[in-house]
C-alpha atoms as a PDB file:
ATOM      1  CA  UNK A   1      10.779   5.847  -7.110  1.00  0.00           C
ATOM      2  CA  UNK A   2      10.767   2.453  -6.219  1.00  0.00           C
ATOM      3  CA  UNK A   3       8.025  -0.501  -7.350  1.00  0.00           C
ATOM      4  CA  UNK A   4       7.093  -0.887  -3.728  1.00  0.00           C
ATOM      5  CA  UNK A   5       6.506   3.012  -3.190  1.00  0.00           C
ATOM      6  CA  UNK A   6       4.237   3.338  -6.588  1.00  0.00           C
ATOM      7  CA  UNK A   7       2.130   0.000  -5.657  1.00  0.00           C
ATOM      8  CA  UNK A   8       1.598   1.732  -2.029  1.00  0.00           C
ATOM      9  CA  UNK A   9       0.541   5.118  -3.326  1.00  0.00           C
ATOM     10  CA  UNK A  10      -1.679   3.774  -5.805  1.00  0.00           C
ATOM     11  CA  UNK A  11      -3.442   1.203  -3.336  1.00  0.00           C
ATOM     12  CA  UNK A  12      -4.086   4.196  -1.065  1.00  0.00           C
ATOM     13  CA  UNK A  13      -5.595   6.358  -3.906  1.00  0.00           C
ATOM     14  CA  UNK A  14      -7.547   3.518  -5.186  1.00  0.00           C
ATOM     15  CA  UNK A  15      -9.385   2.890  -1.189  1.00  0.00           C
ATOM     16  CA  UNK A  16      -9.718   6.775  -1.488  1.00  0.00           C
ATOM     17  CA  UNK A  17     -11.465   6.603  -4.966  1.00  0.00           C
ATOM     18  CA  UNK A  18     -13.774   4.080  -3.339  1.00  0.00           C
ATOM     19  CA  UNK A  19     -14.338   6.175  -0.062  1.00  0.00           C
ATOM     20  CA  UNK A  20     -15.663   9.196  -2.638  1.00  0.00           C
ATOM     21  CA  UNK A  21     -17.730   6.859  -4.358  1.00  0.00           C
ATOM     22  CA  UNK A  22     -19.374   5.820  -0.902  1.00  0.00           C
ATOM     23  CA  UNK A  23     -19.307   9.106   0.250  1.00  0.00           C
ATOM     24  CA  UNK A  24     -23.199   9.915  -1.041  1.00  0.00           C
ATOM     25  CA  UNK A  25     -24.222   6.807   0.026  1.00  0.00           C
ATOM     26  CA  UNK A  26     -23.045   7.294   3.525  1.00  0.00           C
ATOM     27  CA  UNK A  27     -24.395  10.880   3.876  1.00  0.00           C
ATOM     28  CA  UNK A  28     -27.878   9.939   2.516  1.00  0.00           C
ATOM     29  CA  UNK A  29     -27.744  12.332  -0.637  1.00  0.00           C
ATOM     30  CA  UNK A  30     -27.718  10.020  -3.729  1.00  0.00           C
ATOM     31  CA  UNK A  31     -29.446  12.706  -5.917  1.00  0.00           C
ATOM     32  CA  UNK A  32     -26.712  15.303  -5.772  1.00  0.00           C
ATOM     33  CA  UNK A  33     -23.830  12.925  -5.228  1.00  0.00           C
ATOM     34  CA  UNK A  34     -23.526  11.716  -9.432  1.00  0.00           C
ATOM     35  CA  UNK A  35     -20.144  13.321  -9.433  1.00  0.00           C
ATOM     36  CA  UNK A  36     -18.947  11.945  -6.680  1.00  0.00           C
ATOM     37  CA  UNK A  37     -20.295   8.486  -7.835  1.00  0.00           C
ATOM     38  CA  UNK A  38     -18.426   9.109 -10.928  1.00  0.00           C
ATOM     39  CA  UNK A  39     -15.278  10.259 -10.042  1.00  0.00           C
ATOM     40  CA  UNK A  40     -14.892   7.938  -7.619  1.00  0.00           C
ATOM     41  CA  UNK A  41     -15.325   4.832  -9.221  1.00  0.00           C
ATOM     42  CA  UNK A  42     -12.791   6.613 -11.977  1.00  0.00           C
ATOM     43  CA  UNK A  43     -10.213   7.245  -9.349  1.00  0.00           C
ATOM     44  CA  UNK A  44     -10.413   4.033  -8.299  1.00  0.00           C
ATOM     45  CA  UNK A  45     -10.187   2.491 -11.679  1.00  0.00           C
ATOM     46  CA  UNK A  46      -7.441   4.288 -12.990  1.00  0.00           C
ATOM     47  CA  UNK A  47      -5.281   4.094 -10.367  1.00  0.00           C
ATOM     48  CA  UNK A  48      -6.038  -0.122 -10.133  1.00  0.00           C
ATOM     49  CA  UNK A  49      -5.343   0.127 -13.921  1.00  0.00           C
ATOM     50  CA  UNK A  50      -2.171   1.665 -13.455  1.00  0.00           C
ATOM     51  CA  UNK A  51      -0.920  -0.279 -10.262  1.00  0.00           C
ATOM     52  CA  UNK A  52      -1.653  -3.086 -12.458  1.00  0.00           C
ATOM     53  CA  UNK A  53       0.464  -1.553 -15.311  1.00  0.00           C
ATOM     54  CA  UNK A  54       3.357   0.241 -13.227  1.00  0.00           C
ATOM     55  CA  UNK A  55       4.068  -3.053 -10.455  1.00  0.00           C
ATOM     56  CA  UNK A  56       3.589  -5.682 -12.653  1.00  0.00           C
ATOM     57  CA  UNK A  57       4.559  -8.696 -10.151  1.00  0.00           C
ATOM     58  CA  UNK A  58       5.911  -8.300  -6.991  1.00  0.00           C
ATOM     59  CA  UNK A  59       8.533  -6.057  -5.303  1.00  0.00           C
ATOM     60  CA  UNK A  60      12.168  -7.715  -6.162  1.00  0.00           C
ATOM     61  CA  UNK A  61      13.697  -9.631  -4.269  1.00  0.00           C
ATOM     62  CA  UNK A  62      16.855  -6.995  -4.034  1.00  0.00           C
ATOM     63  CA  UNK A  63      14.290  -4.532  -2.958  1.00  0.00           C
ATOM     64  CA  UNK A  64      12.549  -6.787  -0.492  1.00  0.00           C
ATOM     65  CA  UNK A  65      16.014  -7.529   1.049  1.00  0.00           C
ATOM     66  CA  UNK A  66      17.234  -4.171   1.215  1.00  0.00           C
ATOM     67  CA  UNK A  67      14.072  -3.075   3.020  1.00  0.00           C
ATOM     68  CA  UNK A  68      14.451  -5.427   5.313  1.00  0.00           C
ATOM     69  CA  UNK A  69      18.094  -5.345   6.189  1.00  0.00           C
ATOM     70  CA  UNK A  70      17.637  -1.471   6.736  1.00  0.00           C
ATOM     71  CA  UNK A  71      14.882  -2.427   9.091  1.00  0.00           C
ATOM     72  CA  UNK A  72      16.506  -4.884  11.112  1.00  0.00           C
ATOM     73  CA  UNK A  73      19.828  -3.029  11.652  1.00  0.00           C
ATOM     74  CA  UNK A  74      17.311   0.295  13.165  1.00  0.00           C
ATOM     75  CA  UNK A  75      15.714  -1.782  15.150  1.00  0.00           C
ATOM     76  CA  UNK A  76      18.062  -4.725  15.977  1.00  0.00           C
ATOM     77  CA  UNK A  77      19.849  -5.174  20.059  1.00  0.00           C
ATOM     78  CA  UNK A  78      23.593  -5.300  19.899  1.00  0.00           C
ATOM     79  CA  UNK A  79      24.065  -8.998  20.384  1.00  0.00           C
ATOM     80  CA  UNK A  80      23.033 -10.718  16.879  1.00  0.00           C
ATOM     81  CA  UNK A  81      22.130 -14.109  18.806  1.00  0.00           C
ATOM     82  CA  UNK A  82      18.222 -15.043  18.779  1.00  0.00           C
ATOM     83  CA  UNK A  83      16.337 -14.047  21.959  1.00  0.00           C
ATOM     84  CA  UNK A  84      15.792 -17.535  22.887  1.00  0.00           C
ATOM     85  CA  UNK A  85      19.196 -19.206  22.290  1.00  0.00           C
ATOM     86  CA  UNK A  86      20.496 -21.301  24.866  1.00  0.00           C
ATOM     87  CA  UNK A  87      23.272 -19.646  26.630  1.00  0.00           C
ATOM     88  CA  UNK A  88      25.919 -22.277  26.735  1.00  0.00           C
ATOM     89  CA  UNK A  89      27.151 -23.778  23.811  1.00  0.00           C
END
């Protein structure tokens, strides 16, 4: 698994840990909601703790241009000249 893929997965579980730990607040229950308070805010710490840990620094540059290549030539016309390139030469 790529850097790129682990930093995305754990970005989405941390907003997740921090959508159970506003869960209570948003439904009004605060009394009965400690475990959700709790293992929210650990959700969300653990997995910023290990996106830190795991993705140190950006995603390489070979990734970064490999993504991007493979994205261009799916969604890339036939000619290769830019869209608003004079005709003539």
């Amino acid at each position: 698994m790529s850097r790129c893929t682990l930093r995305s997965i754990f970005t989405v579980l941390l907003y997740f840990g921090v959508a159970i730990f506003l869960y209570p607040y948003l439904t009004g229950r605060l009394s009965s909601g400690v475990l959700y308070l709790v293992g929210g805010i650990g959700l969300a710490v653990l997995c910023g703790i290990l996106r830190c840990c795991f993705t140190e620094g950006d995603c390489t540059e070979h990734e970064y241009a490999a993504h991007k290549a493979a994205h261009e030539s799916a969604h890339s016309p036939s000619t290769s000249s830019h869209p608003h390139a004079p005709s003539h030469p």
